[in-house]
N, C-alpha and C. Protein backbone atom coordinates (compact mmCIF):
# COMPACT_ATOMS: atom_id res chain seq x y z
N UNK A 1 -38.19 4.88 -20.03
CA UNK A 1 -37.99 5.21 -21.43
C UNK A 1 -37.95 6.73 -21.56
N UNK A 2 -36.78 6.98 -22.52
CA UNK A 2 -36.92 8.74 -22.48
C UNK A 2 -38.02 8.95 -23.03
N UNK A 3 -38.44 10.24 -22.34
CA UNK A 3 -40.31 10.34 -22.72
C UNK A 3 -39.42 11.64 -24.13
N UNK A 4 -38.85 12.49 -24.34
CA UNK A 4 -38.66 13.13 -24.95
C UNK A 4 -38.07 12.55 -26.35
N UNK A 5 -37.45 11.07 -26.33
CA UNK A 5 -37.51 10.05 -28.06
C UNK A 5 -38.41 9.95 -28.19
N UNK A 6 -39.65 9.96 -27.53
CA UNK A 6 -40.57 9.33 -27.78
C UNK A 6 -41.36 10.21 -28.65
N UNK A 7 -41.49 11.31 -28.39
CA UNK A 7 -42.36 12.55 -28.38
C UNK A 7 -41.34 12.78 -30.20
N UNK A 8 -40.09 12.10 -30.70
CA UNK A 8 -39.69 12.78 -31.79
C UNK A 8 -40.11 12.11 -32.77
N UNK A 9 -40.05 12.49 -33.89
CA UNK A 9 -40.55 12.19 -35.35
C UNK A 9 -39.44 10.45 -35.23
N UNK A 10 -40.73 9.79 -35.86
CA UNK A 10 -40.74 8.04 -36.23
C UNK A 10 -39.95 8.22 -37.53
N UNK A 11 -38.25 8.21 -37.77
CA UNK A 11 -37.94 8.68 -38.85
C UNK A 11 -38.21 9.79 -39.75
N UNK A 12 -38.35 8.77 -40.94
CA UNK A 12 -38.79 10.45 -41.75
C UNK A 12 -40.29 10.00 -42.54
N UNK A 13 -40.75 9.42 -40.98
CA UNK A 13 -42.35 9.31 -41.11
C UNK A 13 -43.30 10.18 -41.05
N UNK A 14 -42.82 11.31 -39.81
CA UNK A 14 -43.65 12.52 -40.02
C UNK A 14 -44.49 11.96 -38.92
N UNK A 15 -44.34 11.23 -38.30
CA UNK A 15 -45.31 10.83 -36.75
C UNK A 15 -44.51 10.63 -35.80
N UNK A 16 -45.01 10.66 -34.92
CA UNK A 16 -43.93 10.15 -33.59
C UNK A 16 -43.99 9.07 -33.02
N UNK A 17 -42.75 8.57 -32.47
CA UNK A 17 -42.33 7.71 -32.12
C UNK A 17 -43.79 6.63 -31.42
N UNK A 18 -44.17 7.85 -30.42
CA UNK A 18 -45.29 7.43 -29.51
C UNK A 18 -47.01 7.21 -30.20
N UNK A 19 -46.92 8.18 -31.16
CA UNK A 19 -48.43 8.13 -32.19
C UNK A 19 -48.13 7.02 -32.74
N UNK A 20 -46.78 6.77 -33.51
CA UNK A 20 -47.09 5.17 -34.03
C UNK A 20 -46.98 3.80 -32.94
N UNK A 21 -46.13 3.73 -32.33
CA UNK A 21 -46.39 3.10 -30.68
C UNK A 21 -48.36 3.02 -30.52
N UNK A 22 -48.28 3.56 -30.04
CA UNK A 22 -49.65 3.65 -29.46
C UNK A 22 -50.77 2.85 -31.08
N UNK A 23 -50.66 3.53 -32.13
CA UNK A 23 -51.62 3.20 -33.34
C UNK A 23 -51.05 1.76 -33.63
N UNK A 24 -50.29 0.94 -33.42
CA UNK A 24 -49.74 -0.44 -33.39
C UNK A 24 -50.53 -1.25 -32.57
N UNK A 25 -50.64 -0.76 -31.38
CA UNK A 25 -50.93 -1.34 -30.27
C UNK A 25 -53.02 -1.52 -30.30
N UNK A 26 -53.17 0.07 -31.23
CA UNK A 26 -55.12 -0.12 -30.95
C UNK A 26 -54.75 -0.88 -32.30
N UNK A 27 -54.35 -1.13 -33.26
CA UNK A 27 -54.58 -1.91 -34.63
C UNK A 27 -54.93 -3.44 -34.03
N UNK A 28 -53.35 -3.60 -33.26
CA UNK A 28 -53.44 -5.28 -32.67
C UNK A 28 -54.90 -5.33 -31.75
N UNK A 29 -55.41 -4.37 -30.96
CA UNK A 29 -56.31 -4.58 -30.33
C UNK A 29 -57.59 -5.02 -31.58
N UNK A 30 -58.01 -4.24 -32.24
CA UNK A 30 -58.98 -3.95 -33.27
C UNK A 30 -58.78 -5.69 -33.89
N UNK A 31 -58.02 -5.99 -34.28
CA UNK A 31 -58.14 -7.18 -35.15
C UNK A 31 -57.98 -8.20 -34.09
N UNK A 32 -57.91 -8.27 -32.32
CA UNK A 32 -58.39 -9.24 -31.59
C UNK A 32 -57.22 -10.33 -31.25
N UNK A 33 -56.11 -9.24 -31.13
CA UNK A 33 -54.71 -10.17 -31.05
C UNK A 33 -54.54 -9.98 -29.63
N UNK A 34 -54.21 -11.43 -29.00
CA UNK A 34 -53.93 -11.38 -27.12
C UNK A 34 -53.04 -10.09 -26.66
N UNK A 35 -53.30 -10.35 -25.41
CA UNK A 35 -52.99 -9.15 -24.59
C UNK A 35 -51.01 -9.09 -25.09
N UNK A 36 -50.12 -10.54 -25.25
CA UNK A 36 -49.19 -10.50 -25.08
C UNK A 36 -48.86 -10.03 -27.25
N UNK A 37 -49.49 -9.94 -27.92
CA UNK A 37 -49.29 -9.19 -29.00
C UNK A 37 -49.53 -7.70 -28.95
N UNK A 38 -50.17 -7.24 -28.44
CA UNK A 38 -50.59 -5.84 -28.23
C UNK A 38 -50.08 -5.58 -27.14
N UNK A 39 -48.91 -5.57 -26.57
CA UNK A 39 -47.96 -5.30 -25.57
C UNK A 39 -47.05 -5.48 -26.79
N UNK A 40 -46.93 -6.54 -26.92
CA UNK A 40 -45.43 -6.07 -28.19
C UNK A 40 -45.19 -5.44 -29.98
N UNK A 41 -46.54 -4.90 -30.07
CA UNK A 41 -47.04 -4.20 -30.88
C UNK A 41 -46.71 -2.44 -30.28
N UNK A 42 -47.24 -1.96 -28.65
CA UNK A 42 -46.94 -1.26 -28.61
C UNK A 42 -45.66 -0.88 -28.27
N UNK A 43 -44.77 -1.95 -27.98
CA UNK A 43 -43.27 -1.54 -27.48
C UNK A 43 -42.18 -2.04 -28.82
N UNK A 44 -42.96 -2.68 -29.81
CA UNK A 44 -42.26 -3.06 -30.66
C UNK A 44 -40.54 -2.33 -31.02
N UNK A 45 -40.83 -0.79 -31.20
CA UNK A 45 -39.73 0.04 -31.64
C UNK A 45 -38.72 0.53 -30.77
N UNK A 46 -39.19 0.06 -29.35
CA UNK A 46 -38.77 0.57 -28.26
C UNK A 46 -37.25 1.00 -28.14
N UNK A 47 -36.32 0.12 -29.04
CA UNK A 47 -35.25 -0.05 -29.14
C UNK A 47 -34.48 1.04 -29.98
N UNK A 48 -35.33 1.98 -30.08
CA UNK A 48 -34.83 3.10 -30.85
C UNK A 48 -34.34 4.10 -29.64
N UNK A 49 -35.22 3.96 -28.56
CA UNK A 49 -35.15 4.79 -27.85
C UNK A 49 -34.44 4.25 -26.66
N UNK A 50 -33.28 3.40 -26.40
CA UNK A 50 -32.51 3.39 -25.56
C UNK A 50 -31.13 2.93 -26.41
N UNK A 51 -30.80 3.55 -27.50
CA UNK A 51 -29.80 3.80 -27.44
C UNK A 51 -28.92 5.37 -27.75
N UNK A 52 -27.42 5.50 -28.00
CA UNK A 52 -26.99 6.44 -28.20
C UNK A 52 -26.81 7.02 -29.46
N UNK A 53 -27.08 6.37 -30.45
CA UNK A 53 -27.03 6.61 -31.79
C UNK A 53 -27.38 7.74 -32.37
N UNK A 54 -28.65 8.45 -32.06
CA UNK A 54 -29.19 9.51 -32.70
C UNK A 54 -30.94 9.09 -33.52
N UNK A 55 -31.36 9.82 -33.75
CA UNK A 55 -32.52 9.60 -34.30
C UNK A 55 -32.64 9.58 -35.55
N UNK A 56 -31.13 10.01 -36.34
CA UNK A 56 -31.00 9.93 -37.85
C UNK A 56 -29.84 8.76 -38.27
N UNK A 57 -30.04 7.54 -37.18
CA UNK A 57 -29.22 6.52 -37.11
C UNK A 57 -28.88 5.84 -38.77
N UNK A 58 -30.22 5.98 -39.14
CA UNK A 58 -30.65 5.22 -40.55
C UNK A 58 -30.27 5.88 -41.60
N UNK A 59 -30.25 7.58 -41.57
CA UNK A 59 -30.16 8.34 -42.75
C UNK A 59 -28.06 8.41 -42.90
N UNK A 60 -27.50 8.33 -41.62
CA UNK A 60 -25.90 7.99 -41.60
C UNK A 60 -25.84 6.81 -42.32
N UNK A 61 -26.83 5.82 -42.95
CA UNK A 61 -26.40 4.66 -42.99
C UNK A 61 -26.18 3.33 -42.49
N UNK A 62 -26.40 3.58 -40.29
CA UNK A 62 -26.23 2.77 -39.68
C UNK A 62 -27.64 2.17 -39.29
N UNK A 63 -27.93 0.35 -39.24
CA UNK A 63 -28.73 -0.23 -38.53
C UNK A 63 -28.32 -0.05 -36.94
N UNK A 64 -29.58 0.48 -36.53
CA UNK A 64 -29.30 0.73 -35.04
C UNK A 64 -29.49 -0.70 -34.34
N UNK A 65 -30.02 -1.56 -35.12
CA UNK A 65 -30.28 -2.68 -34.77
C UNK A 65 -31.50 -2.96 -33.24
N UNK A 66 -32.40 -2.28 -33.60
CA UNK A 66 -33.18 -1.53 -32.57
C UNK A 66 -34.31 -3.02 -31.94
N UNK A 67 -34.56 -4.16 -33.56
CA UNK A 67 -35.38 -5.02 -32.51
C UNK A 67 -34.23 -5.58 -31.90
N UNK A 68 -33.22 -6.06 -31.56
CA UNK A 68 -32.95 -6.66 -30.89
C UNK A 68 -32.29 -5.84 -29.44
N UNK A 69 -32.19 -4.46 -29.28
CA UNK A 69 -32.10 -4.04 -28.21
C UNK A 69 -33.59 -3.89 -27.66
N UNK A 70 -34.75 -4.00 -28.63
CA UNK A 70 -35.68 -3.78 -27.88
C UNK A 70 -35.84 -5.00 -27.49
N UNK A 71 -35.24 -5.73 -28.20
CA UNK A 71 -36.04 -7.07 -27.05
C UNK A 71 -34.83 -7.82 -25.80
N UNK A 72 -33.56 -7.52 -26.31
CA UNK A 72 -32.99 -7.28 -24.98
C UNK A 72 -33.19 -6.41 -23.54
N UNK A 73 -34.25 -5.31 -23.86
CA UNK A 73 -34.31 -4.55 -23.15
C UNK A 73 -35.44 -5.02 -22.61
N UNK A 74 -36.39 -5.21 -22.81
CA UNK A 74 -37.87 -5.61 -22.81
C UNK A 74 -37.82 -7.19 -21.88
N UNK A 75 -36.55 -7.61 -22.32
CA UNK A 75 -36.30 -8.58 -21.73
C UNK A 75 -36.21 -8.72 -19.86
N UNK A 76 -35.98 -7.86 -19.29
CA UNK A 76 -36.01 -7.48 -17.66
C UNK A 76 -37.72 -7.94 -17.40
N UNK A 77 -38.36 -7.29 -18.07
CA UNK A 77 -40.12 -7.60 -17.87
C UNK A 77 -40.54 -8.07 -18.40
N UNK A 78 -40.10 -8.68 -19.39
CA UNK A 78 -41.40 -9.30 -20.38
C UNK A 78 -40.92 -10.76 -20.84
N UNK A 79 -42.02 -11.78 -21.26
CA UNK A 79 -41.21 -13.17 -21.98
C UNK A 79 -41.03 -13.19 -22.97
N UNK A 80 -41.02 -14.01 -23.74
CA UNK A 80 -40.77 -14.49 -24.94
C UNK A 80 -42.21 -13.76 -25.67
N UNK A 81 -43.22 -14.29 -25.45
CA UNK A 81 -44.40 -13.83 -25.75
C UNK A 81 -44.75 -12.20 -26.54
N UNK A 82 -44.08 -11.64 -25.73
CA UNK A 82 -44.00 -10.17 -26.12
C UNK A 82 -42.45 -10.50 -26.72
N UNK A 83 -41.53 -10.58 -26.06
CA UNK A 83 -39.95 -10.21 -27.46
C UNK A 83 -39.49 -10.62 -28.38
N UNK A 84 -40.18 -12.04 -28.42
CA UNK A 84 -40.25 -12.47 -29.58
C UNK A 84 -40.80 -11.66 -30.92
N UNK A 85 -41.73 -11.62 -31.11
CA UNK A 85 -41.94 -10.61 -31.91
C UNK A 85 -41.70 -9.23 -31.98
N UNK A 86 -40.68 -8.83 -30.67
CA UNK A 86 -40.20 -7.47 -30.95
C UNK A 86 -39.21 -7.99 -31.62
N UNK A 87 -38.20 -9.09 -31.58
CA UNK A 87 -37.14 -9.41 -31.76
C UNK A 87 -36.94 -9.56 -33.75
N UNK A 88 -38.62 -10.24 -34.18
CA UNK A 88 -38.87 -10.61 -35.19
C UNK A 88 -39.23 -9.63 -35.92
N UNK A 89 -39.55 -8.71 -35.71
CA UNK A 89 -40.58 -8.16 -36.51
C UNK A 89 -39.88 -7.36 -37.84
N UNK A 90 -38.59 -7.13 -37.65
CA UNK A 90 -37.49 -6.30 -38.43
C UNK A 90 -37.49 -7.48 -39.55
N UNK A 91 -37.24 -8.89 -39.57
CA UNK A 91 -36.89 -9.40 -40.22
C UNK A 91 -38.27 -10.36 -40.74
N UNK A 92 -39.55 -9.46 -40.56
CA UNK A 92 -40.62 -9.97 -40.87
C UNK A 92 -41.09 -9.23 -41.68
N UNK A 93 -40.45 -8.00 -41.54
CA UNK A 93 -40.20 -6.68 -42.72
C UNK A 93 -39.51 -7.46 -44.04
N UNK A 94 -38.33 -7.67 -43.68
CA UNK A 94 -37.59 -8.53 -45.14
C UNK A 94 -37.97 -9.82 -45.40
N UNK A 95 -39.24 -10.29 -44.72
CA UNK A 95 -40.26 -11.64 -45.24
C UNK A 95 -41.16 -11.30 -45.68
N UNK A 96 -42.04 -10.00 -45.17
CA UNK A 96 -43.34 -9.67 -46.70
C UNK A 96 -42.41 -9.31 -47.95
N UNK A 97 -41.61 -8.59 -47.62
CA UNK A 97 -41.16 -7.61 -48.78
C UNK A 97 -40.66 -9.25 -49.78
N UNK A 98 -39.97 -10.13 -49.74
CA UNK A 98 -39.76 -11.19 -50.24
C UNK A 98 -41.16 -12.11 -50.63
N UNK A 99 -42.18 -12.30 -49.81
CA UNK A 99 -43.51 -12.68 -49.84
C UNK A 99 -44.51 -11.93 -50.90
N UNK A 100 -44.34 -10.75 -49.94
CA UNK A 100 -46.10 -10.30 -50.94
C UNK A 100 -45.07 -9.10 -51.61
N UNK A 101 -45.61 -9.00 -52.72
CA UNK A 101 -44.62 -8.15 -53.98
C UNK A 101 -45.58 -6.53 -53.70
N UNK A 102 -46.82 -6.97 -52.80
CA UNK A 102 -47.92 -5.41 -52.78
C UNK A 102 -47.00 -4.64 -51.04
N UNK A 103 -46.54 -5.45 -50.64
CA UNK A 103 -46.29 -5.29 -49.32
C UNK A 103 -44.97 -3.87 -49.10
N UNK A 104 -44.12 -3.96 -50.13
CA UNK A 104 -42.94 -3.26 -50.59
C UNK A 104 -43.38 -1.86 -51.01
N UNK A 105 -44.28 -1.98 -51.64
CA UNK A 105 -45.40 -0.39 -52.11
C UNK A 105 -45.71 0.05 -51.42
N UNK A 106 -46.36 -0.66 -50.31
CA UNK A 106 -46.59 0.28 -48.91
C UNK A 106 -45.93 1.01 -47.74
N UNK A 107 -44.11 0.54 -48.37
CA UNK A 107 -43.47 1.21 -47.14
C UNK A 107 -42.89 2.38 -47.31
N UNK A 108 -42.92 3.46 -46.53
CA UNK A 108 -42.44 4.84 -46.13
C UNK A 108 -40.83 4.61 -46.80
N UNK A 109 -40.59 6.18 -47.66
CA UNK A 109 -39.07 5.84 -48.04
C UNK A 109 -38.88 5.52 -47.12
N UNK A 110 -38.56 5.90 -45.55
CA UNK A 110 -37.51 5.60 -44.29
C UNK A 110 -37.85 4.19 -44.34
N UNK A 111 -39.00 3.80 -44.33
CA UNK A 111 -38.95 2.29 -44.42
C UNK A 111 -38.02 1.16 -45.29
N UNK A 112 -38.20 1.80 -46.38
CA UNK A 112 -36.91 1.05 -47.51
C UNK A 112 -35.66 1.37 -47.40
N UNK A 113 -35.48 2.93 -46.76
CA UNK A 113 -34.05 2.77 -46.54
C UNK A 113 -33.77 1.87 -45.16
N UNK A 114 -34.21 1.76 -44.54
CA UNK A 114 -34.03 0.95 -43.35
C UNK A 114 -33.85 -0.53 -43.76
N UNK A 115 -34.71 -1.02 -45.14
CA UNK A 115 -34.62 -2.21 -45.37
C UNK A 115 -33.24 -2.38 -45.76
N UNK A 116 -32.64 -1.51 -46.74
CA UNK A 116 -31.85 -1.94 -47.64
C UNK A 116 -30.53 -2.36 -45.88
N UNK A 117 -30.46 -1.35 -45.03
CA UNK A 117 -29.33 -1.23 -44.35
C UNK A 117 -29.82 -2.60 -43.14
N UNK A 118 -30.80 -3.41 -44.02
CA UNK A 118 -31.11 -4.88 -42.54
C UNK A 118 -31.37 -5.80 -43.34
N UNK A 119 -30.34 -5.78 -44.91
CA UNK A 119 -30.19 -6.81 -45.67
C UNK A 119 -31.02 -6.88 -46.77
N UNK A 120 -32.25 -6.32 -46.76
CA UNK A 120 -33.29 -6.27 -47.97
C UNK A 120 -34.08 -7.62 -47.56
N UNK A 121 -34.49 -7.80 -48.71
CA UNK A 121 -35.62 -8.86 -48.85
C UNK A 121 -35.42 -9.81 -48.63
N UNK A 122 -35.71 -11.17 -47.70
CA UNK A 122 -35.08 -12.74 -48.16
C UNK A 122 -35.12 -13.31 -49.23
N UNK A 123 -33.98 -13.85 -49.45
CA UNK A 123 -34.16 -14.89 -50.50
C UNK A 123 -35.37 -15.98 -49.89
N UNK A 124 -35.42 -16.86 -51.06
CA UNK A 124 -36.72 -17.74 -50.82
C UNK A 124 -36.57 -18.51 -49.39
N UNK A 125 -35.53 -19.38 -49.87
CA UNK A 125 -35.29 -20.21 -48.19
C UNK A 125 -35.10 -19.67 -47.24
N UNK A 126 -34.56 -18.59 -47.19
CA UNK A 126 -34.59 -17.84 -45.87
C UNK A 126 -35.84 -17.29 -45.30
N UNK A 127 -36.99 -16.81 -46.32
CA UNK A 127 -38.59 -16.92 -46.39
C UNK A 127 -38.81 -17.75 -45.32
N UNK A 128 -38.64 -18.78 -46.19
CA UNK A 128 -38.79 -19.90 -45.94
C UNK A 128 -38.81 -20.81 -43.89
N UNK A 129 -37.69 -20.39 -43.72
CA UNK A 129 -36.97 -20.76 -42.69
C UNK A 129 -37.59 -19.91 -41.51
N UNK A 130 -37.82 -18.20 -41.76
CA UNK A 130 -38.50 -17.36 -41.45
C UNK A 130 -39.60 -17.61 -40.89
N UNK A 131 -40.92 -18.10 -41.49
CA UNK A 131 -41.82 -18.16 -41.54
C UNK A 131 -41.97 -19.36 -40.23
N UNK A 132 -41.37 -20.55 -39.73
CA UNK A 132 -41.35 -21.37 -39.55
C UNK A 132 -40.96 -21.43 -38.12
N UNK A 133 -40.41 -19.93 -37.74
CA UNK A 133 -39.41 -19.88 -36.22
C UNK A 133 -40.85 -19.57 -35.30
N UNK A 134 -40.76 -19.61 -34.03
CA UNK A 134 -42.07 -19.79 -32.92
C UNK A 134 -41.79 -17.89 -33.17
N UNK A 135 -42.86 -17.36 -33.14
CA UNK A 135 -43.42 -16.17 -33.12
C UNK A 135 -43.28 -15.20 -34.07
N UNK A 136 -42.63 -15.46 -35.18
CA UNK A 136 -42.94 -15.83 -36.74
C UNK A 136 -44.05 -14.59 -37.27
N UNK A 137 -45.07 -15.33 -37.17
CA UNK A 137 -46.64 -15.27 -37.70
C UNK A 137 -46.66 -14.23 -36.62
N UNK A 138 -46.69 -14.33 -35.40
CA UNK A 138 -46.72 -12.63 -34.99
C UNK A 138 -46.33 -11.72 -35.37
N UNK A 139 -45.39 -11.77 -35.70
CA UNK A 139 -44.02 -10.85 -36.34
C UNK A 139 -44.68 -10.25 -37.32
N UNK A 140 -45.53 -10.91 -38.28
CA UNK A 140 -45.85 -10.64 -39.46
C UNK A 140 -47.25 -9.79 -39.23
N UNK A 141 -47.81 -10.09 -38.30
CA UNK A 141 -48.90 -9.63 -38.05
C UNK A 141 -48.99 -7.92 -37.76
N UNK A 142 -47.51 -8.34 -36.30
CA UNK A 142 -47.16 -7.18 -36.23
C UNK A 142 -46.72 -5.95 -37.24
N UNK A 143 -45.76 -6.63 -38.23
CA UNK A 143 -45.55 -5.64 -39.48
C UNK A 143 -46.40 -4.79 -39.96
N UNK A 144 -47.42 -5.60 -40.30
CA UNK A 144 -48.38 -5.28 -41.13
C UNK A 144 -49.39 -4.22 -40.19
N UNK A 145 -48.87 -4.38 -39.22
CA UNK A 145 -49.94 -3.45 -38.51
C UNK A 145 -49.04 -1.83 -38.25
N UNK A 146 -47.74 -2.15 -38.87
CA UNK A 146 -47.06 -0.64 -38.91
C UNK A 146 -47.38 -0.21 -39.96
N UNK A 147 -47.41 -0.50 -41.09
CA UNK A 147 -47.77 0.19 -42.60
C UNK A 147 -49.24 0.18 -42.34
N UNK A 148 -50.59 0.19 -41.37
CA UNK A 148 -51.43 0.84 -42.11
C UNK A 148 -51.62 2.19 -41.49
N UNK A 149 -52.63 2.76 -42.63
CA UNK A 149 -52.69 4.54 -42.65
C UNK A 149 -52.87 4.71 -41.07
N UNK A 150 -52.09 5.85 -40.50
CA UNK A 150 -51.92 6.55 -39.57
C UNK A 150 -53.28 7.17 -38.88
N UNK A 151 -53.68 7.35 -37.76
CA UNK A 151 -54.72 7.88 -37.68
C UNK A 151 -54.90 8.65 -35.97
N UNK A 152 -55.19 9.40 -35.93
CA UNK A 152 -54.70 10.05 -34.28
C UNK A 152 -56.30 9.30 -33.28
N UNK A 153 -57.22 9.46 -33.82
CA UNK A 153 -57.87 8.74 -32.94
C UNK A 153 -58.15 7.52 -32.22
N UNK A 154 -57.18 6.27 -33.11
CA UNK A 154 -56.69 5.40 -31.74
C UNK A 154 -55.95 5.53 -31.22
N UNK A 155 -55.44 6.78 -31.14
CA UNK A 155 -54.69 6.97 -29.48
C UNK A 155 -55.20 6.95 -28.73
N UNK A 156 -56.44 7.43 -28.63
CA UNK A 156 -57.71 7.93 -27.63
C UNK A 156 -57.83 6.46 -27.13
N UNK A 157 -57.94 5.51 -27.56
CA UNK A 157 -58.39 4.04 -27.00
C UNK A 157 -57.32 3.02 -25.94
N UNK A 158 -56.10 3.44 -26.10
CA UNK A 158 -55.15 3.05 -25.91
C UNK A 158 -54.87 2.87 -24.30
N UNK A 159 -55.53 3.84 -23.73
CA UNK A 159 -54.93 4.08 -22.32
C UNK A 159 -55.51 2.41 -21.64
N UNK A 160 -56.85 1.53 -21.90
CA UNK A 160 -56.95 1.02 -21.22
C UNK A 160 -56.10 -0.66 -21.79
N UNK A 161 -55.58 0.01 -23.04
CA UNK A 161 -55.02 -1.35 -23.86
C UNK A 161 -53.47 -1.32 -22.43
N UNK A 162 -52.68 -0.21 -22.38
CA UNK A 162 -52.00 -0.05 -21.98
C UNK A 162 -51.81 -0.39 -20.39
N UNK A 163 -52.65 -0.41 -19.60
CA UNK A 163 -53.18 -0.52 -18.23
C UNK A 163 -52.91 -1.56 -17.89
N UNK A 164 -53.48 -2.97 -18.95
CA UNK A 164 -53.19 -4.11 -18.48
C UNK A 164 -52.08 -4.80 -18.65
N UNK A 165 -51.35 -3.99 -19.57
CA UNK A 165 -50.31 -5.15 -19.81
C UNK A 165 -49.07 -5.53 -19.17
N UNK A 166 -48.79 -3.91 -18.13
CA UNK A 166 -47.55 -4.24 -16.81
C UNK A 166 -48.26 -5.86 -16.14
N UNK A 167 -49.23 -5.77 -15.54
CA UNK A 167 -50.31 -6.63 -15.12
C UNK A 167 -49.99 -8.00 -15.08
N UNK A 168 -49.85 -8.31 -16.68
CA UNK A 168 -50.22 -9.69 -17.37
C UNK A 168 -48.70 -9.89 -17.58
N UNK A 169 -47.92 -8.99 -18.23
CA UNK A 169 -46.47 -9.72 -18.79
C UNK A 169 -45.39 -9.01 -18.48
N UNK A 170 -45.35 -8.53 -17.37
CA UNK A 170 -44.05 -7.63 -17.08
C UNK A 170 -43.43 -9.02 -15.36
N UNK A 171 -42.20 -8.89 -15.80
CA UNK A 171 -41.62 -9.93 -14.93
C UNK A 171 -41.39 -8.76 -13.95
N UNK A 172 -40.93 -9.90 -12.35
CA UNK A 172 -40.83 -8.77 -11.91
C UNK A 172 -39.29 -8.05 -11.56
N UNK A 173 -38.76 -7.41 -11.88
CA UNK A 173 -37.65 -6.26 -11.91
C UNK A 173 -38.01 -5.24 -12.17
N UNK A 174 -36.91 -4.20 -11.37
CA UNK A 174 -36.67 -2.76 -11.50
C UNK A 174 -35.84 -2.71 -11.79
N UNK A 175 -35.01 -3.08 -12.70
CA UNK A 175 -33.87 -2.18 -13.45
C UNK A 175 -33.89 -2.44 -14.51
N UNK A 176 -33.87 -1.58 -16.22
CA UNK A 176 -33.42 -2.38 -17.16
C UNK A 176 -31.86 -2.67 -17.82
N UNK A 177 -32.01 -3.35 -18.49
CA UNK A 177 -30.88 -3.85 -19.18
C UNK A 177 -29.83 -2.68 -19.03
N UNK A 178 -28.44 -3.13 -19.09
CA UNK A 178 -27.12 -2.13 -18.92
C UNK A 178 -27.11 -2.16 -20.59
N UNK A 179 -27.01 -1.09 -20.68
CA UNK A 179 -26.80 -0.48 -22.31
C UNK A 179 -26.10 -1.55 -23.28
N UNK A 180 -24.90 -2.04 -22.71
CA UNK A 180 -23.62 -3.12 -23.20
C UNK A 180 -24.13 -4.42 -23.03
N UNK A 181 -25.08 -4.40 -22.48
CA UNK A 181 -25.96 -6.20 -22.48
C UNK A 181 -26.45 -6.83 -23.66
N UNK A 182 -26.87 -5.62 -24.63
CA UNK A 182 -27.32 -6.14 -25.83
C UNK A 182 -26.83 -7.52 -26.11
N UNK A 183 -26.98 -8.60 -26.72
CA UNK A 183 -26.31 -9.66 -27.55
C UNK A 183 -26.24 -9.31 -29.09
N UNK A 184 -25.10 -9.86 -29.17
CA UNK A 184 -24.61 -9.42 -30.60
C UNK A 184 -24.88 -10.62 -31.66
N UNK A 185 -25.56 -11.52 -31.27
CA UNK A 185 -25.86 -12.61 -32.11
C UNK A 185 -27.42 -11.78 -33.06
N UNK A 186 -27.59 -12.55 -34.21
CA UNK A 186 -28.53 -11.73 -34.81
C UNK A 186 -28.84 -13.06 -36.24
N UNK A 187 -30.20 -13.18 -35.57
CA UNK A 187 -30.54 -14.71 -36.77
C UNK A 187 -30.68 -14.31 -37.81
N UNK A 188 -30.49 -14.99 -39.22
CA UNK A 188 -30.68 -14.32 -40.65
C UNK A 188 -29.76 -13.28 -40.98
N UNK A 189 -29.62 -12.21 -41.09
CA UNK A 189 -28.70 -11.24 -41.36
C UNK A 189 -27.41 -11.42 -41.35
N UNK A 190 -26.83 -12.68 -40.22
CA UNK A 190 -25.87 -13.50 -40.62
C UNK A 190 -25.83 -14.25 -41.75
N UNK A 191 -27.02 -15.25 -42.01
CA UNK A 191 -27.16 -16.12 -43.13
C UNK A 191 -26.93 -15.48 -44.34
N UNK A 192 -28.13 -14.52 -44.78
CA UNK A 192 -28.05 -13.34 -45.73
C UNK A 192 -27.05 -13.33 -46.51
């Protein structure tokens, strides 16, 4: 992973890529979510950072469409377990925001503009339908663990969250995904 996306501002969050990475990952730890949620808590965004787009992908207007390269990408090492909810978690964004009416208040402008350009909110049945797919309820978990307040000292905790998880859920390969591997299929946002 380029270590230098990582190191840049999380949108126009004003944190980096890697401070929120990492504060995802001690949140999922803190509230006691398995090793294979807090592996995809911390790689959740990952997909920002292997492509060519730019880091102001969102402010041009364009969905970089980042969970699903992250979980194509993620895909070389990891199962379902972890990409699933990298895969979900974008469109678990447009299931609170449709769900909880407090959930929408809490997101960073970059956050809403990002929504509007990944369809906005679900309608009900699509909620609906949402809620119901296998890793789902992670997804949501995961969300919710990006909107809370920012804080630099669980970074400090992180190193041993991080240690285990090549360990437990990384398949085994050395190479990742060819840039053009992505799949272009994309659940919901079609429906939408």
């Amino acid at each position: 992973m380029p270590r230098a996306r990582a190191s840049a501002e999380y949108g126009t969050d004003r944190v980096t890529q890697l401070a929120h990475a990492l504060q995802c990952a001690s949140l999922a730890e803190e509230a006691g979510a398995g090793s294979a949620l807090i592996a995809a808590s911390l790689l959740h965004d990952v997909g920002h950072l292997v492509h060519d787009l730019g880091g102001d992908a969102a402010e041009r207007g364009i969905d970089d469409r980042h969970e699903m390269r992250g979980r194509d990408w993620l895909g070389k090492w990891f199962g379902e377990d972890v990409t699933g909810p990298v895969r979900l978690h974008v469109d678990a964004k447009r299931y609170l925001t449709a769900a909880d009416p407090a959930y929408f208040a809490i997101l960073s402008p970059g956050s809403v503009q990002s929504l509007a350009l990944q369809g906005g909110p679900f309608p009900t049945p699509l909620a609906e339908r949402f809620i119901a797919l296998p890793h789902a309820a992670a997804a949501v978990k995961l969300r919710r663990w990006t909107r809370l307040p920012r804080s630099p000292e669980r970074r400090r905790r992180i190193s041993r969250i991080s240690a285990g998880i090549s360990k437990r859920h990384c398949a085994a390969s050395a190479e990742p995904p060819a840039a053009g591997a992505m799949s272009r299929k994309r659940r919901f946002r079609v429906l939408a």
